[in-house]
N, C-alpha and C. Protein backbone atom coordinates (compact mmCIF):
# COMPACT_ATOMS: atom_id res chain seq x y z
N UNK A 1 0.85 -1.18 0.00
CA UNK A 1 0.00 0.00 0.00
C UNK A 1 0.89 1.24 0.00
N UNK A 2 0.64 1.98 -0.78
CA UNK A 2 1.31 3.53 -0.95
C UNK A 2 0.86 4.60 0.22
N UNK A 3 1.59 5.16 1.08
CA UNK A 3 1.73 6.41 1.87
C UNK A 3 1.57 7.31 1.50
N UNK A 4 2.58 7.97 0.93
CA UNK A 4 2.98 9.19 -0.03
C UNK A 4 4.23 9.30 -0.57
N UNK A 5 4.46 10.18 -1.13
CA UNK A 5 5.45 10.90 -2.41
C UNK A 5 6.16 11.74 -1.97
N UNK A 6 7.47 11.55 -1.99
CA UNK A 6 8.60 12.97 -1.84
C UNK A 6 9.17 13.23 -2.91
N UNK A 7 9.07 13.85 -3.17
CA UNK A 7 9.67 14.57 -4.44
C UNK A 7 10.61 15.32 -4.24
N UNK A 8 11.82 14.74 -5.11
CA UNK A 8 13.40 15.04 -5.26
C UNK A 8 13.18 15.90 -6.11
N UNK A 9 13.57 17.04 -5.85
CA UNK A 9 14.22 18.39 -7.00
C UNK A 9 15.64 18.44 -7.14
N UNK A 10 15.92 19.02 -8.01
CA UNK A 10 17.59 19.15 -8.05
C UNK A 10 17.91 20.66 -7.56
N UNK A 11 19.51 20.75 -7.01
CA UNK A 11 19.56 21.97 -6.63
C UNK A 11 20.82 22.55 -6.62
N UNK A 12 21.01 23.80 -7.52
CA UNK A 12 22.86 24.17 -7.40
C UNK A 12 22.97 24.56 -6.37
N UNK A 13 22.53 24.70 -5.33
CA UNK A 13 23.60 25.41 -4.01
C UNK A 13 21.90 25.51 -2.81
N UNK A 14 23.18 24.49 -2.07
CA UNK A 14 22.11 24.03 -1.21
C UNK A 14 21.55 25.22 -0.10
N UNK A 15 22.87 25.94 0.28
CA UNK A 15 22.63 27.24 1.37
C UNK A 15 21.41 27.93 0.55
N UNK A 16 21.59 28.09 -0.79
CA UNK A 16 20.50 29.22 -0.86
C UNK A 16 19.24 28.28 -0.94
N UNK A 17 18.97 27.19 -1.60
CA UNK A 17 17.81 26.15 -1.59
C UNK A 17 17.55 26.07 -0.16
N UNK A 18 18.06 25.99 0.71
CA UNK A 18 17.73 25.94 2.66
C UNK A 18 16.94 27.09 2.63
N UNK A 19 17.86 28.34 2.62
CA UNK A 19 17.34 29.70 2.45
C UNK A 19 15.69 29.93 2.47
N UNK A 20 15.45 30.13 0.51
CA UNK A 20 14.50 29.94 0.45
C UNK A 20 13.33 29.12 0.85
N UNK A 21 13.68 28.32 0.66
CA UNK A 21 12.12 27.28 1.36
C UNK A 21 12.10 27.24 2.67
N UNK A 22 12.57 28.16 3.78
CA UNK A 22 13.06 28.36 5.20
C UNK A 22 12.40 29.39 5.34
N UNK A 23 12.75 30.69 4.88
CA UNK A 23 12.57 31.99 4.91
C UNK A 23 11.20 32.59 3.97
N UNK A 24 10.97 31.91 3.19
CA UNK A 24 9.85 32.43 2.05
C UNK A 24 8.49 31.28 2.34
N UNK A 25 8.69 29.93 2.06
CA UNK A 25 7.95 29.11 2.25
C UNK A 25 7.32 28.65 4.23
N UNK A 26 8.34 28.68 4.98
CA UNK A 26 7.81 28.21 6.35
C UNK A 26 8.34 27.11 6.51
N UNK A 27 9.25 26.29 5.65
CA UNK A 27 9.70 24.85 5.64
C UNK A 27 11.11 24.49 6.76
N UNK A 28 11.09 23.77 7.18
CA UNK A 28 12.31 23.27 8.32
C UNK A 28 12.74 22.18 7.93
N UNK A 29 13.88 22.15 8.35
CA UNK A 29 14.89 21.01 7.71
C UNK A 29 14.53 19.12 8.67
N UNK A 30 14.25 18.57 7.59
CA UNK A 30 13.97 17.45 8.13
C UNK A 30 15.09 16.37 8.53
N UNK A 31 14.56 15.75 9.65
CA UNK A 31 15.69 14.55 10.14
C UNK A 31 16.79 15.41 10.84
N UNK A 32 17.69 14.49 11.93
CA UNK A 32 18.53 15.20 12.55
C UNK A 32 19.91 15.48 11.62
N UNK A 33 20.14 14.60 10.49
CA UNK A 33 21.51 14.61 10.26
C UNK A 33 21.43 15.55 8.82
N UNK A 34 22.66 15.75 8.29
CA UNK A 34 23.25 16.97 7.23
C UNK A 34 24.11 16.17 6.31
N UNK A 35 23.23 15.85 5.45
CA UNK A 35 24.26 15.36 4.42
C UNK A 35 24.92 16.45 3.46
N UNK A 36 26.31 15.73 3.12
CA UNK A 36 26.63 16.97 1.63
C UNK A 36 25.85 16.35 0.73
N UNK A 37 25.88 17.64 -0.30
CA UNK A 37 24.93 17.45 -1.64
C UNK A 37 23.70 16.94 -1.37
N UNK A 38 23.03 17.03 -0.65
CA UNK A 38 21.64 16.58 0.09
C UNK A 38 20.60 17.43 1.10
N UNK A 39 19.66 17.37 0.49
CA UNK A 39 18.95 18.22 1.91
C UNK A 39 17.64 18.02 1.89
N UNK A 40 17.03 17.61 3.14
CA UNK A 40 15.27 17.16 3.16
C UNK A 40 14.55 18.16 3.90
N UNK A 41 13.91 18.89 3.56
CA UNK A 41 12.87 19.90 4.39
C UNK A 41 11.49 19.48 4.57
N UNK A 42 10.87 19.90 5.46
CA UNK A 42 9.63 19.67 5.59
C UNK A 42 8.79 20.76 6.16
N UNK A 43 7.49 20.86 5.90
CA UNK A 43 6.16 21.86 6.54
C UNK A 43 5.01 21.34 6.22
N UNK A 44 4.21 21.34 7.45
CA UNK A 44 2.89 20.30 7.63
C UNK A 44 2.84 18.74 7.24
N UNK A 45 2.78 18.71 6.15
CA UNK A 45 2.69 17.19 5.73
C UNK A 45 3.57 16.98 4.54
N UNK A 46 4.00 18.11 3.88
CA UNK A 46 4.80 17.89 2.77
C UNK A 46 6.36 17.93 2.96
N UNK A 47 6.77 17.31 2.70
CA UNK A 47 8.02 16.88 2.33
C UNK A 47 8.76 16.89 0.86
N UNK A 48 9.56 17.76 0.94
CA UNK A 48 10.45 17.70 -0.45
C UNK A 48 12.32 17.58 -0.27
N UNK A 49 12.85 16.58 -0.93
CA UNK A 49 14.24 15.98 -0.81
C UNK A 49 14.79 17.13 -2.06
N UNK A 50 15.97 17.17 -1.73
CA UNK A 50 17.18 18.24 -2.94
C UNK A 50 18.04 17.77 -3.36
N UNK A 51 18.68 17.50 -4.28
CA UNK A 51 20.02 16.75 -4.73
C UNK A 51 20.41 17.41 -5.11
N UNK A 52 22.11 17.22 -5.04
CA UNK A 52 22.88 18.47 -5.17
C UNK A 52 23.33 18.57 -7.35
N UNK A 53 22.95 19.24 -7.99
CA UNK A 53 23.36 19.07 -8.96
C UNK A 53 24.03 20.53 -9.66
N UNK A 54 25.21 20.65 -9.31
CA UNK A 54 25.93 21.67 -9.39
C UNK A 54 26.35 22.49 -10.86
N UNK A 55 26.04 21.82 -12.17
CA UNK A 55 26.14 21.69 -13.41
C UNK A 55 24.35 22.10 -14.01
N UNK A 56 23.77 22.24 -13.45
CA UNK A 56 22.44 22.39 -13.67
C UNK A 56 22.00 23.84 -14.05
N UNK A 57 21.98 24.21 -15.31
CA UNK A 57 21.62 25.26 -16.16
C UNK A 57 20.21 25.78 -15.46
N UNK A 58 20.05 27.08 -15.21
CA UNK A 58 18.57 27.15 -14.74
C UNK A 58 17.84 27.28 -15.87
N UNK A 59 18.17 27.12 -16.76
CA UNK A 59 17.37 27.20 -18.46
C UNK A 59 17.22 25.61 -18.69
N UNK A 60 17.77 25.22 -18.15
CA UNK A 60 17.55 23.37 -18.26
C UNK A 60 16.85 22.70 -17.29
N UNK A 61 16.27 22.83 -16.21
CA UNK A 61 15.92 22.28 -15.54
C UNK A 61 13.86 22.82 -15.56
N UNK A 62 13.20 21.74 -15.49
CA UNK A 62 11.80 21.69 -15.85
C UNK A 62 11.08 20.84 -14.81
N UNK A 63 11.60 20.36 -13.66
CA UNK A 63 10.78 20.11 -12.31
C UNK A 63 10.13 20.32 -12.07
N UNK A 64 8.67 20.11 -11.73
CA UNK A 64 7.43 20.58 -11.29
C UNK A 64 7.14 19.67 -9.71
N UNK A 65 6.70 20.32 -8.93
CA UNK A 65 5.49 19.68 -7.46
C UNK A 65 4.54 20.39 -8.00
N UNK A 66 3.54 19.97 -7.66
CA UNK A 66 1.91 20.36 -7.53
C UNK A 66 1.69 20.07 -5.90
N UNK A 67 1.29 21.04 -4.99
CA UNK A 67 1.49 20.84 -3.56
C UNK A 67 -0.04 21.81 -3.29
N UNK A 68 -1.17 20.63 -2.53
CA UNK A 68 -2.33 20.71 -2.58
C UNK A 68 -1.93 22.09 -1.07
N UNK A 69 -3.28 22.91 -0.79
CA UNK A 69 -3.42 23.76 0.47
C UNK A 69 -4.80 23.57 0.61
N UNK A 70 -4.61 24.03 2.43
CA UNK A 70 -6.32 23.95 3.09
C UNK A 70 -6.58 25.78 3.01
N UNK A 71 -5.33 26.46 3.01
CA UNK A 71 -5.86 27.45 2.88
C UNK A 71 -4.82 28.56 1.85
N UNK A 72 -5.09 28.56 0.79
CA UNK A 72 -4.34 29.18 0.11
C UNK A 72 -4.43 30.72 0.07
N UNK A 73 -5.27 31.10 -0.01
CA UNK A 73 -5.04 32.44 0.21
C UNK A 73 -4.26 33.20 1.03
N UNK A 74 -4.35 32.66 2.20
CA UNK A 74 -3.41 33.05 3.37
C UNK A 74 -1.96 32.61 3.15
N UNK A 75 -1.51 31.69 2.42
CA UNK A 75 -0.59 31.25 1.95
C UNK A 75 -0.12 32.31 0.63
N UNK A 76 -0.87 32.71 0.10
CA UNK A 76 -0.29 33.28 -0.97
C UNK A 76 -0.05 35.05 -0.73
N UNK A 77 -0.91 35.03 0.43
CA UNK A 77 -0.75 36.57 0.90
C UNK A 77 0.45 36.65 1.44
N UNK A 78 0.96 35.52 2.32
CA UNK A 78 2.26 35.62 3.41
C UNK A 78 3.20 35.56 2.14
N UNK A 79 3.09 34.69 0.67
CA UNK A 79 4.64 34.93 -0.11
C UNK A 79 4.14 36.29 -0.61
N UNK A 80 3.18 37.33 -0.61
CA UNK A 80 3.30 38.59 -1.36
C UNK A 80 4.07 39.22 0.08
N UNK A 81 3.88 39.32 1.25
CA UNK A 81 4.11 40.05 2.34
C UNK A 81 5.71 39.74 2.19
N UNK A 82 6.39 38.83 1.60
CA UNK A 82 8.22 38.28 2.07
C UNK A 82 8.36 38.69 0.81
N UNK A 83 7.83 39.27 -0.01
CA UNK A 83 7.93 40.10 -1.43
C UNK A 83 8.66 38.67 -2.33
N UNK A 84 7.87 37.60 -2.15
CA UNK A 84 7.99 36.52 -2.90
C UNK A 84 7.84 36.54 -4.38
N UNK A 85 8.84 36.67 -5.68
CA UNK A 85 8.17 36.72 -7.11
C UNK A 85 7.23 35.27 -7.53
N UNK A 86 5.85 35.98 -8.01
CA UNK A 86 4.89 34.96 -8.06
C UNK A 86 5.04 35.75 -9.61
N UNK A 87 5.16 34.12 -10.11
CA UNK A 87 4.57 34.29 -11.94
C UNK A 87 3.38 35.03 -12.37
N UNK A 88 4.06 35.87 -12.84
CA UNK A 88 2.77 36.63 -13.64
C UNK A 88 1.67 36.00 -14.75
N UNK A 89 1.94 35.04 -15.06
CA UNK A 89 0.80 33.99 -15.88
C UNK A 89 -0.21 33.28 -14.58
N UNK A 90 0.43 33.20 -13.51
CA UNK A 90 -0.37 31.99 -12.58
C UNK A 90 -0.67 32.76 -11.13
N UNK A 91 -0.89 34.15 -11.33
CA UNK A 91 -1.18 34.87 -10.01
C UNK A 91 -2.36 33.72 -9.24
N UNK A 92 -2.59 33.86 -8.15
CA UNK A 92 -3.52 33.18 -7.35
C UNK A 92 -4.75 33.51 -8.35
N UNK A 93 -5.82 32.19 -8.91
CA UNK A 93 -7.11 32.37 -10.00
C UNK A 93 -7.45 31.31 -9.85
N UNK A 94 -8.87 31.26 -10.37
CA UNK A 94 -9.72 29.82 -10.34
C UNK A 94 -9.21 29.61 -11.26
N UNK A 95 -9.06 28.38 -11.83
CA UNK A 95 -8.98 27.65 -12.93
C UNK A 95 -10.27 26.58 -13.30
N UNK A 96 -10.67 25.85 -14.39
CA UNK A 96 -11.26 25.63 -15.05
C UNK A 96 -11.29 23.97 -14.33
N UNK A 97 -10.73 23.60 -13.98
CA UNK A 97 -10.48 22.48 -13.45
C UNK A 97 -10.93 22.31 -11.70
N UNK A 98 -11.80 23.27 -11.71
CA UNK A 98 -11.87 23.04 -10.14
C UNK A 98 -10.69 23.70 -9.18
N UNK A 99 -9.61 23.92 -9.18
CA UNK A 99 -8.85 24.25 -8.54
C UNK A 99 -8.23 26.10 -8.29
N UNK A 100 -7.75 26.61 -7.09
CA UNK A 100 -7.79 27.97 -7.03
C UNK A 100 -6.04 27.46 -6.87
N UNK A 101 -5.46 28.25 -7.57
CA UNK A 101 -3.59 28.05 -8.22
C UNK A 101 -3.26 29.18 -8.29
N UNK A 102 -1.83 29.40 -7.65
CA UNK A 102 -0.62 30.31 -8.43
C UNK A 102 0.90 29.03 -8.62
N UNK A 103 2.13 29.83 -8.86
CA UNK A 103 3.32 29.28 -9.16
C UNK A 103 3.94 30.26 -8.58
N UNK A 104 5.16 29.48 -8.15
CA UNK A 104 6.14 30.57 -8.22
C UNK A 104 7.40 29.64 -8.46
N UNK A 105 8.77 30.20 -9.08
CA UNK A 105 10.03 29.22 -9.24
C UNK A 105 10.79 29.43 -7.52
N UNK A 106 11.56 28.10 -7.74
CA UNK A 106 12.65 28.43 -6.75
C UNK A 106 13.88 28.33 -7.25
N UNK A 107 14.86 29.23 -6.52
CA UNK A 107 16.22 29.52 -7.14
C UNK A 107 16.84 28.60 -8.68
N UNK A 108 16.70 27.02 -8.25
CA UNK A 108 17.26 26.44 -9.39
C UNK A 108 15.77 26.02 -10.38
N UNK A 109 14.89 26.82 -10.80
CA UNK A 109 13.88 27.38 -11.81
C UNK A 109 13.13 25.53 -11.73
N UNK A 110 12.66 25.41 -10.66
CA UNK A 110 12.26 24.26 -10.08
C UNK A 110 10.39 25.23 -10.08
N UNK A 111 9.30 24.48 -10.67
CA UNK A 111 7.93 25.25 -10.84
C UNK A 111 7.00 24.88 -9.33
N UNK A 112 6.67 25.18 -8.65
CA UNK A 112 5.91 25.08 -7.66
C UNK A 112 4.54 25.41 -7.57
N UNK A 113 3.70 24.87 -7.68
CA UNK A 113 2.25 25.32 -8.20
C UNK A 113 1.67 24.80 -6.60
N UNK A 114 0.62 25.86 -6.11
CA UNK A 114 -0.23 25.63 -5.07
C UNK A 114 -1.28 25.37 -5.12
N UNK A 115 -2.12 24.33 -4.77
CA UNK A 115 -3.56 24.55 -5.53
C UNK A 115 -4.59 24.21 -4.01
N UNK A 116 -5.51 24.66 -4.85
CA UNK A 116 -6.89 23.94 -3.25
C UNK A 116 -8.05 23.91 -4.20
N UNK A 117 -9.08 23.10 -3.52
CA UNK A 117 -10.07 22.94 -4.49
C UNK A 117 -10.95 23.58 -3.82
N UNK A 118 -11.92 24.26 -4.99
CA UNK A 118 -12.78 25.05 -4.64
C UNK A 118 -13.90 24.12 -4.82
């Protein structure tokens, strides 16, 4: 039986990948230990792993999470308040599919989409 999904992104430089998803997102570093070229964060229930890929063009890399919320709005107000850049194609909007979505990239142009269902 399946649990859930962590999803490995790749990442040139782990200090600033900590950074951000620390400081912008609300995320804390998971597990006690520190690997090199490695790093697991976590907030609420989601979990996302980093691999260190130091050669990684931010024009090359096309990673996506889709990471569900109970309350997005409040979520999307706190990344406008940390003056978070949110994609101008995917500002917080209903979409057609049932779901209320924005995006925003992180440092190594990794797509992060938030969604909740309306």
């Amino acid at each position: 039986m399946l649990t859930s999904v962590v999803p490995k992104l790749p990442m040139r430089n782990k200090t600033k990948t900590k950074e951000f998803y620390m400081n912008k997102l609300g995320f804390l570093q998971s597990g006690s230990q520190d690997f090199d070229g490695y790093l697991m964060l976590k907030k609420d229930n989601v979990e996302i792993h980093f691999f260190e890929c130091a050669t990684l063009g931010r024009k090359e890399n096309y990673s996506q999470v889709y990471i569900r919320s109970e309350a997005i709005e409040i979520l999307y107000q706190s990344l406008m308040d940390k003056k978070t850049d949110i994609l101008p194609a995917v500002y917080l909007q209903e979409r057609l599919w049932g779901q209320k979505e924005f995006s925003i990239l992180n440092p190594d142009n990794n797509l992060l989409t938030f969604g909740q269902a309306m």
